[in-house]
PDB file of N, CA and C in Angstrom:
ATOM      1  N   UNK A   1     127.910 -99.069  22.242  1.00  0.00           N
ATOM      2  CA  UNK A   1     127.807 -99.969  21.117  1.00  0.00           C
ATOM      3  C   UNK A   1     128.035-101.404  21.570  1.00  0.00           C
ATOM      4  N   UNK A   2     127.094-102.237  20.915  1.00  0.00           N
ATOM      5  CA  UNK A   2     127.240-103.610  21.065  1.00  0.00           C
ATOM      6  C   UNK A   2     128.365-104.342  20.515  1.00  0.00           C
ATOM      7  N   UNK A   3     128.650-106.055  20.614  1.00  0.00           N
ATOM      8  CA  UNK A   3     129.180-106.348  19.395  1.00  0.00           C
ATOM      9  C   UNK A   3     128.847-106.796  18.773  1.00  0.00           C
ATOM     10  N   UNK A   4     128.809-107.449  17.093  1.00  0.00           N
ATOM     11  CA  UNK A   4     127.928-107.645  16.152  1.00  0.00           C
ATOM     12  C   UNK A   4     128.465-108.736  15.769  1.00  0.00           C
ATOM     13  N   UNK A   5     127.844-109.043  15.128  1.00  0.00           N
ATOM     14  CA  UNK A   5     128.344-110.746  14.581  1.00  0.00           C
ATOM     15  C   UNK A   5     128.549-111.006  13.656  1.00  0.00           C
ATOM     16  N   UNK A   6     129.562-111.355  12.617  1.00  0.00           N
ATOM     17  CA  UNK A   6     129.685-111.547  11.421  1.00  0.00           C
ATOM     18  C   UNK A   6     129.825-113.015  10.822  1.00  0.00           C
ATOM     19  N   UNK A   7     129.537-113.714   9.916  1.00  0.00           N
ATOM     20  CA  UNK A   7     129.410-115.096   9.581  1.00  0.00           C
ATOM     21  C   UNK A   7     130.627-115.046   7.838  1.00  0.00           C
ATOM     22  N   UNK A   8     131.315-116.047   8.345  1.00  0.00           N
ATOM     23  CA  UNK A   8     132.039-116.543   6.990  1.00  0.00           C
ATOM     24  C   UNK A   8     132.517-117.704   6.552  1.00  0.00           C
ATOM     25  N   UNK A   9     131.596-117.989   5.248  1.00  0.00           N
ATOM     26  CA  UNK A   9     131.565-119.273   4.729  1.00  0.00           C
ATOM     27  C   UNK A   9     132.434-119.950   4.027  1.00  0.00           C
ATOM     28  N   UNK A  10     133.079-121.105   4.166  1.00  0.00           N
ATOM     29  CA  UNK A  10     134.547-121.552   3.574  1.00  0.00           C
ATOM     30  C   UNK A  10     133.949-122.732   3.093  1.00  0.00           C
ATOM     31  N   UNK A  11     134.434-123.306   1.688  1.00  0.00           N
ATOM     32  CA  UNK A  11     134.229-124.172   1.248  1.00  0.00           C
ATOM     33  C   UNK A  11     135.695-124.774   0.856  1.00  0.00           C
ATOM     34  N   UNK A  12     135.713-125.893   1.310  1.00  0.00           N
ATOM     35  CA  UNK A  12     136.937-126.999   1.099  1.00  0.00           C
ATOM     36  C   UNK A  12     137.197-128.225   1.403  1.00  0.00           C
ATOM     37  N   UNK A  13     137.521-129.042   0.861  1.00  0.00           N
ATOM     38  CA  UNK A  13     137.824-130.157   1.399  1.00  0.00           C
ATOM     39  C   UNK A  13     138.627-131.151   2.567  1.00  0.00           C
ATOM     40  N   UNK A  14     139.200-129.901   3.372  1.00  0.00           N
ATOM     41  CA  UNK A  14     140.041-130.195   4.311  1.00  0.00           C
ATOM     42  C   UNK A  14     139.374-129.306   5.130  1.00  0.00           C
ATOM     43  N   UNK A  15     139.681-129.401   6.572  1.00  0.00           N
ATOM     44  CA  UNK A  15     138.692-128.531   7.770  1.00  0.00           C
ATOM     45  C   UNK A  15     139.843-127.227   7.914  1.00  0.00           C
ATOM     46  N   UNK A  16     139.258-126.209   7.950  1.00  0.00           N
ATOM     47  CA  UNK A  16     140.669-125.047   8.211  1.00  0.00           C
ATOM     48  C   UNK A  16     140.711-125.343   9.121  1.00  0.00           C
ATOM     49  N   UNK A  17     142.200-124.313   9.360  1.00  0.00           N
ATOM     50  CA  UNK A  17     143.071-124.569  10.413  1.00  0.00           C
ATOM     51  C   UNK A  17     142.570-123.268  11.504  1.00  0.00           C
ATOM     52  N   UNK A  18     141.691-123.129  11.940  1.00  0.00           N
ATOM     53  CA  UNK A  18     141.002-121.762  12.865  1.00  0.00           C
ATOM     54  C   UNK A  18     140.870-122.412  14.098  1.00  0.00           C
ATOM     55  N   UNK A  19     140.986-121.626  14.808  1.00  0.00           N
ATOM     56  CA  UNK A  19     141.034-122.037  16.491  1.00  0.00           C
ATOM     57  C   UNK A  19     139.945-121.233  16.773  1.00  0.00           C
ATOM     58  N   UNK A  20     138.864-122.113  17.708  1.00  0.00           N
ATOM     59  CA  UNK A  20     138.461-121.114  19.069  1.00  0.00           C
ATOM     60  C   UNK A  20     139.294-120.251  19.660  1.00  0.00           C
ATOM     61  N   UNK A  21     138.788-118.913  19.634  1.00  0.00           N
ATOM     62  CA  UNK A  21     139.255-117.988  20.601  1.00  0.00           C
ATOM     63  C   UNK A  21     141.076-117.271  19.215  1.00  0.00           C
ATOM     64  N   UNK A  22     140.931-117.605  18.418  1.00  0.00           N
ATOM     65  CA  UNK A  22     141.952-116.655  17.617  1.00  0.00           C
ATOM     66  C   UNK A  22     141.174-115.524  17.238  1.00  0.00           C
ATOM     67  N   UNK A  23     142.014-114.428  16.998  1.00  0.00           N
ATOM     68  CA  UNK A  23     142.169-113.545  16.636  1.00  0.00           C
ATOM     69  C   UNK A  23     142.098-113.275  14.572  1.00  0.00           C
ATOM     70  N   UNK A  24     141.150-112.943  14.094  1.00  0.00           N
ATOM     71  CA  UNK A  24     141.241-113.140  12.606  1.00  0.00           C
ATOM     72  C   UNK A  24     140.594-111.881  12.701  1.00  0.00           C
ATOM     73  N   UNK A  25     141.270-110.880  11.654  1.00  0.00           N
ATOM     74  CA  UNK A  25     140.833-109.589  11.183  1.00  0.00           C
ATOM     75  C   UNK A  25     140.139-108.912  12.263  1.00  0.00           C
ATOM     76  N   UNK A  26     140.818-108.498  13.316  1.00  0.00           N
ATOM     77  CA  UNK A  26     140.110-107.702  14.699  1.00  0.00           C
ATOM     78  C   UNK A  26     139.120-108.413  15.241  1.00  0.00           C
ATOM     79  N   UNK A  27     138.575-109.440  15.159  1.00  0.00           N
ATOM     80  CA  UNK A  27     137.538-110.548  15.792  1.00  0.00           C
ATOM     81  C   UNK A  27     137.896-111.665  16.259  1.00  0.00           C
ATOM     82  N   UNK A  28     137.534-112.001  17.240  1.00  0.00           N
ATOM     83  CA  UNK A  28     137.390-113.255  18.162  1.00  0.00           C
ATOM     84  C   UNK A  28     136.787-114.699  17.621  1.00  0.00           C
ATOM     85  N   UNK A  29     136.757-115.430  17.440  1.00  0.00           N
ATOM     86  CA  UNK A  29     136.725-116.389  16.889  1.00  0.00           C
ATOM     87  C   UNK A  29     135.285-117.335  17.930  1.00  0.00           C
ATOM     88  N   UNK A  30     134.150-117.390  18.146  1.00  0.00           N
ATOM     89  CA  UNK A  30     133.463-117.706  19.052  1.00  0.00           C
ATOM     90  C   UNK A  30     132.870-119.332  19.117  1.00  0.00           C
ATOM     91  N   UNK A  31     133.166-119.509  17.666  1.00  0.00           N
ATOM     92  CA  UNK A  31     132.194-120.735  17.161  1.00  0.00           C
ATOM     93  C   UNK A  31     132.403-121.141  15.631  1.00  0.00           C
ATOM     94  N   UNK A  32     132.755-122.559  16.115  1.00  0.00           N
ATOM     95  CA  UNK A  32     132.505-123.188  14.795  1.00  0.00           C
ATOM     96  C   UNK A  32     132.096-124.372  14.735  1.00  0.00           C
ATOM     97  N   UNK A  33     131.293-124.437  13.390  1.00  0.00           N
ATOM     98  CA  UNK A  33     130.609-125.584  13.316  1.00  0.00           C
ATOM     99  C   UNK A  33     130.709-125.907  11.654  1.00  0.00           C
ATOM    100  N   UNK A  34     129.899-127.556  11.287  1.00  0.00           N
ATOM    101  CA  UNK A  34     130.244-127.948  10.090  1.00  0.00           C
ATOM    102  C   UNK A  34     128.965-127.715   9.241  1.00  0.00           C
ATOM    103  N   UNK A  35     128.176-127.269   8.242  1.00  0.00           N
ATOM    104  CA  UNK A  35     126.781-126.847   7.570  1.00  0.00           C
ATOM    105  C   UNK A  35     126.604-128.574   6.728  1.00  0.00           C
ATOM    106  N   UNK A  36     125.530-128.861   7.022  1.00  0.00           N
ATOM    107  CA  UNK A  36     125.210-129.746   6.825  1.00  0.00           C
ATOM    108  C   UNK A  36     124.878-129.691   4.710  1.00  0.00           C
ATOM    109  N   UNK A  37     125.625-130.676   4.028  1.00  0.00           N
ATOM    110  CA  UNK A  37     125.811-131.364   3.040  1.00  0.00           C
ATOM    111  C   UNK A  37     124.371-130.661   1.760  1.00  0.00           C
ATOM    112  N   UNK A  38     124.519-130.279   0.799  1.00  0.00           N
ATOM    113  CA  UNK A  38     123.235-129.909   0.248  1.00  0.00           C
ATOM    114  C   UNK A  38     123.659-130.581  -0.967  1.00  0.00           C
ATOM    115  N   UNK A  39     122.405-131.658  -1.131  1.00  0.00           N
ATOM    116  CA  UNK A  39     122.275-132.120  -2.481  1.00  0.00           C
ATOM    117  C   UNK A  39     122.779-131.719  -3.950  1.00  0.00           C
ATOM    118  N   UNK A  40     123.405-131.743  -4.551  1.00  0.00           N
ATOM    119  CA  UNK A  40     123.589-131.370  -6.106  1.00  0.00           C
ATOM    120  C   UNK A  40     123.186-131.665  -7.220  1.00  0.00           C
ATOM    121  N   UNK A  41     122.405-131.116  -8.460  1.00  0.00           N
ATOM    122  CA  UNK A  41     122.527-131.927  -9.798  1.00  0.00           C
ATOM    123  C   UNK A  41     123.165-132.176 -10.565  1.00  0.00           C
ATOM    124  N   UNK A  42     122.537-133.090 -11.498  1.00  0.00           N
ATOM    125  CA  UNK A  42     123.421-133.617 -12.604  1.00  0.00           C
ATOM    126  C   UNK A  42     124.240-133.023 -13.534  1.00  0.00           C
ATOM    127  N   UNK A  43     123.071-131.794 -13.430  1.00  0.00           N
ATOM    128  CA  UNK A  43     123.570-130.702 -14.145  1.00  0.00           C
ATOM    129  C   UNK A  43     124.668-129.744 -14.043  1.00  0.00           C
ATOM    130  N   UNK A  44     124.477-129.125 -12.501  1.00  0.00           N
ATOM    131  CA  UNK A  44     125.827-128.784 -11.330  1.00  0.00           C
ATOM    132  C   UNK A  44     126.656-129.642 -11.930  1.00  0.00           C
ATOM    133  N   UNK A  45     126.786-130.420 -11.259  1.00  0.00           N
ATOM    134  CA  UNK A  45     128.195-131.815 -11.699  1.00  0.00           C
ATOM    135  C   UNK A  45     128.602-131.516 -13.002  1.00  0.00           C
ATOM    136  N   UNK A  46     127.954-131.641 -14.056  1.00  0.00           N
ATOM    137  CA  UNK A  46     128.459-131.954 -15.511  1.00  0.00           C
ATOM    138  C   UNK A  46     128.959-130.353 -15.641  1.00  0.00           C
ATOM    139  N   UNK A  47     128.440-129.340 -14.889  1.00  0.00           N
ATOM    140  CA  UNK A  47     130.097-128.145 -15.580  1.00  0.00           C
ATOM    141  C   UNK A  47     130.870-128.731 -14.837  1.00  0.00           C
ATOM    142  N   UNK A  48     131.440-128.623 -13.243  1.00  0.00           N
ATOM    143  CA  UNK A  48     132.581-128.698 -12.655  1.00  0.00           C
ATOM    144  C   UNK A  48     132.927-129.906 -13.467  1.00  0.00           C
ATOM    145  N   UNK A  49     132.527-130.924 -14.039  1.00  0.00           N
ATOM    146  CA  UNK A  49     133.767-132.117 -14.533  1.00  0.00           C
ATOM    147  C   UNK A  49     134.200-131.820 -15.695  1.00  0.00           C
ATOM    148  N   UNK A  50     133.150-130.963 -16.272  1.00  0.00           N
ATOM    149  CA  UNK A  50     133.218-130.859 -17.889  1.00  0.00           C
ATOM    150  C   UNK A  50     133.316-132.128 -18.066  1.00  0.00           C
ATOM    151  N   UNK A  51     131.871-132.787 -17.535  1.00  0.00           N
ATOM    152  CA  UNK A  51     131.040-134.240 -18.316  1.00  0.00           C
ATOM    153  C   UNK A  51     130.118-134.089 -18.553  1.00  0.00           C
ATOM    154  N   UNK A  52     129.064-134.969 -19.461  1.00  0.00           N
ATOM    155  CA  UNK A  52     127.976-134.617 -19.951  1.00  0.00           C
ATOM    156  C   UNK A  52     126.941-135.650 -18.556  1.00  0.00           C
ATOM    157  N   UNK A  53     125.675-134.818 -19.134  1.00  0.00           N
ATOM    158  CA  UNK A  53     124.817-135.403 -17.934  1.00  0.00           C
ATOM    159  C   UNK A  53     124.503-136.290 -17.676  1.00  0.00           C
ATOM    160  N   UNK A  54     124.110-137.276 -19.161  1.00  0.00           N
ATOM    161  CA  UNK A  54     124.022-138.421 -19.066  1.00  0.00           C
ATOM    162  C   UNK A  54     125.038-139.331 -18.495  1.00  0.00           C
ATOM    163  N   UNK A  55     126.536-138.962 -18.865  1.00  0.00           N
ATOM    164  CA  UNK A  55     127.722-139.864 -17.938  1.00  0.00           C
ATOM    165  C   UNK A  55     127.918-139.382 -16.770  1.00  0.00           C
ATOM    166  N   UNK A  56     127.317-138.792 -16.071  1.00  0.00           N
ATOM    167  CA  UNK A  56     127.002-137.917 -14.986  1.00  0.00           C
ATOM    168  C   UNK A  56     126.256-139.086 -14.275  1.00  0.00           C
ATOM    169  N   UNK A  57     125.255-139.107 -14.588  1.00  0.00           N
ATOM    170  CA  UNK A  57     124.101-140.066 -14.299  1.00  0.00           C
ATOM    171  C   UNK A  57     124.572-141.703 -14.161  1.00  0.00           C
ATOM    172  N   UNK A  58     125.079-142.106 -15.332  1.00  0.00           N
ATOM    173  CA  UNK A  58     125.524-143.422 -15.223  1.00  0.00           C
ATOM    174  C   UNK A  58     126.817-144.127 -14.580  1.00  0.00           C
ATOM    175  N   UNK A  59     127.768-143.153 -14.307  1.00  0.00           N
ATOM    176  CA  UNK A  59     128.492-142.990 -13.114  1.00  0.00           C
ATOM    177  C   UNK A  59     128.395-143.302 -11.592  1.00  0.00           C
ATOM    178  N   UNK A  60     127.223-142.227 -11.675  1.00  0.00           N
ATOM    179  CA  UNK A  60     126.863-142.154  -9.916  1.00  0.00           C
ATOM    180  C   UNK A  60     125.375-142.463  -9.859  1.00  0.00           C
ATOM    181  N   UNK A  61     124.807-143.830 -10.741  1.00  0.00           N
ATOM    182  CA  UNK A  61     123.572-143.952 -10.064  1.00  0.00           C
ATOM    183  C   UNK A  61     123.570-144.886  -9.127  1.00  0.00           C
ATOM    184  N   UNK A  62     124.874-145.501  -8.171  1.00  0.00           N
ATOM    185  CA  UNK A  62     125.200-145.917  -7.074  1.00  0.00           C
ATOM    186  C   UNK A  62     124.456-144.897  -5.986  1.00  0.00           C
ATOM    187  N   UNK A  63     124.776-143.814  -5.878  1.00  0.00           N
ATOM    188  CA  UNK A  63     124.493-142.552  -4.992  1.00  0.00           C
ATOM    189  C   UNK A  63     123.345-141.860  -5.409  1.00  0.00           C
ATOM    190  N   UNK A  64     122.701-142.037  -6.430  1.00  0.00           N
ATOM    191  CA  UNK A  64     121.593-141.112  -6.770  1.00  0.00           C
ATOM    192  C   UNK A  64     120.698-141.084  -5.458  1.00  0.00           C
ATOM    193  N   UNK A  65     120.332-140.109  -5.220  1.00  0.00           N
ATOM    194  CA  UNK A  65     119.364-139.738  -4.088  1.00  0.00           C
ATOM    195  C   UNK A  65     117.891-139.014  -4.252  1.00  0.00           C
ATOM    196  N   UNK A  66     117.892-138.829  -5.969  1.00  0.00           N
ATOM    197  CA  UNK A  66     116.436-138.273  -6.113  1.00  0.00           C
ATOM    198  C   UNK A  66     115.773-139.092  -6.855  1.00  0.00           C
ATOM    199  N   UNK A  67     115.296-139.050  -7.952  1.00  0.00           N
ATOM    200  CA  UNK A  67     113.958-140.013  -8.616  1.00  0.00           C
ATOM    201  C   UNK A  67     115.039-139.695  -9.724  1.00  0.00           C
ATOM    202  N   UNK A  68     114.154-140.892 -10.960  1.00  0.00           N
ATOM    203  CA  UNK A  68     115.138-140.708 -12.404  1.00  0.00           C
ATOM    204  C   UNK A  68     115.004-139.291 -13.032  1.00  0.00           C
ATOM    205  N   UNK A  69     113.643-138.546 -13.204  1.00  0.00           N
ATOM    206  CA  UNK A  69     114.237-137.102 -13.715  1.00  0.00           C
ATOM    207  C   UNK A  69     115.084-136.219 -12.835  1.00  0.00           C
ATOM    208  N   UNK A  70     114.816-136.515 -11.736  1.00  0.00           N
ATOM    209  CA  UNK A  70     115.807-135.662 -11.329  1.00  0.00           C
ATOM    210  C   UNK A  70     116.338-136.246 -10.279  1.00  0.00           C
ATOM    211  N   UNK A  71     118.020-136.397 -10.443  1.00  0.00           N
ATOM    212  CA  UNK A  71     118.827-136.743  -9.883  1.00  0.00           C
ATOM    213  C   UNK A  71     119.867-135.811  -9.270  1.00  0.00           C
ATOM    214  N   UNK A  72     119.560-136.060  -7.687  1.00  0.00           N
ATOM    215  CA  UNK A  72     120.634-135.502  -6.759  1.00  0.00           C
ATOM    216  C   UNK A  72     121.448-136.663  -6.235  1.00  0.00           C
ATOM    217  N   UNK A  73     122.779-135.815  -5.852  1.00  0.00           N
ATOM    218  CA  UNK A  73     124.153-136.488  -5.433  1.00  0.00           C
ATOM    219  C   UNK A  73     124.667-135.387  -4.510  1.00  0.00           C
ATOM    220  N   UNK A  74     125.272-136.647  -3.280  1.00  0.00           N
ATOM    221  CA  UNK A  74     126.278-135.572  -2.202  1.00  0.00           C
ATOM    222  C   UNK A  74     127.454-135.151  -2.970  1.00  0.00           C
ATOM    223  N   UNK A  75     128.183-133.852  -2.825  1.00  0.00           N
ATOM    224  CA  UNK A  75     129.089-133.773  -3.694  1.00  0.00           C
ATOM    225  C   UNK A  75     130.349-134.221  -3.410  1.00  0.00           C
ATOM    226  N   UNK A  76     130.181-134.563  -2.423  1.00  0.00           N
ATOM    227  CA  UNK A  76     131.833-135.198  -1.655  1.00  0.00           C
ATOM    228  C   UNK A  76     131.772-136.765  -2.230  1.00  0.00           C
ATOM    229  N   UNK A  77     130.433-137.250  -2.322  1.00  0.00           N
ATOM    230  CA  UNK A  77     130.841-138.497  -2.762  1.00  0.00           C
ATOM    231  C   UNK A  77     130.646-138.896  -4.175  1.00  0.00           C
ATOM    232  N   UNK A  78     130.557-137.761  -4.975  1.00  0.00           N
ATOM    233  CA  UNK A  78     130.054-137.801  -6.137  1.00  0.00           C
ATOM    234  C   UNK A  78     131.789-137.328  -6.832  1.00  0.00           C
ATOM    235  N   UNK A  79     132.454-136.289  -5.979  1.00  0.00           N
ATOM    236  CA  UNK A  79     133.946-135.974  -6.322  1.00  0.00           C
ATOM    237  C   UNK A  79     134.430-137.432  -6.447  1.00  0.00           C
ATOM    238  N   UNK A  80     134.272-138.057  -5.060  1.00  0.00           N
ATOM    239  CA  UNK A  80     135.554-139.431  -5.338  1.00  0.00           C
ATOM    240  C   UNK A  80     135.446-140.138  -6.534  1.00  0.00           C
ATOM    241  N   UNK A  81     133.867-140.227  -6.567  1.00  0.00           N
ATOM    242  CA  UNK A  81     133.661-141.495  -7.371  1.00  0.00           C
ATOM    243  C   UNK A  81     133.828-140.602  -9.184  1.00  0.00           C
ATOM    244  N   UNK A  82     134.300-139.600  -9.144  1.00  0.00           N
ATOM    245  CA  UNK A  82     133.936-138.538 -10.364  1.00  0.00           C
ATOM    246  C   UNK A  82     135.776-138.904 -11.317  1.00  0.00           C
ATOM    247  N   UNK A  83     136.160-138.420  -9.711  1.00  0.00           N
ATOM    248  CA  UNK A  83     137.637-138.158 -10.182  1.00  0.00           C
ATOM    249  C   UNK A  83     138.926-139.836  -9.872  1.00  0.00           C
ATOM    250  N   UNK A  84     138.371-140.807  -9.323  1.00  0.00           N
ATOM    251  CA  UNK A  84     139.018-141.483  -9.846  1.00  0.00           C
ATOM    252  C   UNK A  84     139.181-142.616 -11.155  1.00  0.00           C
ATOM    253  N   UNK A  85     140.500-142.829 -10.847  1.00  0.00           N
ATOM    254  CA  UNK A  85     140.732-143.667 -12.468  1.00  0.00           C
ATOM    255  C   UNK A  85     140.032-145.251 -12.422  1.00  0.00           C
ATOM    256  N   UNK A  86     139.363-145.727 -13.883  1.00  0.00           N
ATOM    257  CA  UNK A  86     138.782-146.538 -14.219  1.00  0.00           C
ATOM    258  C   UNK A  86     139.611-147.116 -15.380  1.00  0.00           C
ATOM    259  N   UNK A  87     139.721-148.381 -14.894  1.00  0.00           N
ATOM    260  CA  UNK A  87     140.798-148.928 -15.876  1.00  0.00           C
ATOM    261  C   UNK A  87     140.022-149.808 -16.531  1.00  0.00           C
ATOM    262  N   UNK A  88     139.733-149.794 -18.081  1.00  0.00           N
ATOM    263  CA  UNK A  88     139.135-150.748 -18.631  1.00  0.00           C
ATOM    264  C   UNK A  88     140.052-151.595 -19.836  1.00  0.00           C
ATOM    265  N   UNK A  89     139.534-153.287 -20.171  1.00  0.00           N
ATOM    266  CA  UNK A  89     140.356-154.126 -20.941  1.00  0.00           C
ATOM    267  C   UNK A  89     140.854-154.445 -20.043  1.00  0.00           C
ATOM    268  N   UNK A  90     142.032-155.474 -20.795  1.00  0.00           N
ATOM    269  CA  UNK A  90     143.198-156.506 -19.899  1.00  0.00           C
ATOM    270  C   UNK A  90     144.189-155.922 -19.922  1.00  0.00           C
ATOM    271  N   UNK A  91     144.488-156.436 -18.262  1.00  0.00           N
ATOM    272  CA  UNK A  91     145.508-155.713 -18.204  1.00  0.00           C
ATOM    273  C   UNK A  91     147.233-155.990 -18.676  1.00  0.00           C
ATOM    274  N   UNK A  92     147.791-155.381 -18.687  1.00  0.00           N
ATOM    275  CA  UNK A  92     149.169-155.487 -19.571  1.00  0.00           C
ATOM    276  C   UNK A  92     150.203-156.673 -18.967  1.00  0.00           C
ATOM    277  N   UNK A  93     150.916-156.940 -19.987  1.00  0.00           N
ATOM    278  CA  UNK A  93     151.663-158.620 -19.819  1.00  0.00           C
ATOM    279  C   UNK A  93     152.904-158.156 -20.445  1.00  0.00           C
ATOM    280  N   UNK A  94     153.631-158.062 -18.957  1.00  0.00           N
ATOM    281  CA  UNK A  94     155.404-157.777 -19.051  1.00  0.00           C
ATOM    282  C   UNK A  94     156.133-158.978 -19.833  1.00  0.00           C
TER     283      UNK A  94
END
């Protein structure tokens, strides 16, 4: 018998912590690499924020990467710009 190869896909925002050459579930660890970035829609986006599409859109048409009906976004840069705070009005006087 040969040995066979098995593939497992991790999604996260931080790089795991796996070594070349460890030991994980009776297997050797041979190779790793990073999968290159796949476009998302507006639509995608607006469940994970629980936002609607249109503020979806007017948000991130900094990053838009497809045409106006249909709009793709990287999702790493569509998170930052998703989830931080926007402070609007003047600001407060101690």
């Amino acid at each position: 018998m040969g040995a066979f190869k098995y593939a497992v896909i991790l999604e996260s925002d931080t790089p795991p912590s796996i070594m070349l050459g460890q030991n994980i579930g009776g297997g050797i660890v041979k190779e790793l690499k990073e999968v290159d970035v796949q476009l998302v829609t507006a639509a995608h986006l607006a469940r994970i924020y629980n936002l609607s599409v249109n503020t979806i859109r007017d948000r991130l048409i900094s990053i838009n990467q497809g045409t106006e009906g249909k709009s793709l976004y990287n999702p790493k840069l569509a998170h930052t710009l998703l989830t931080q705070k926007v402070r609007k009005g003047r600001p407060r006087v101690n």
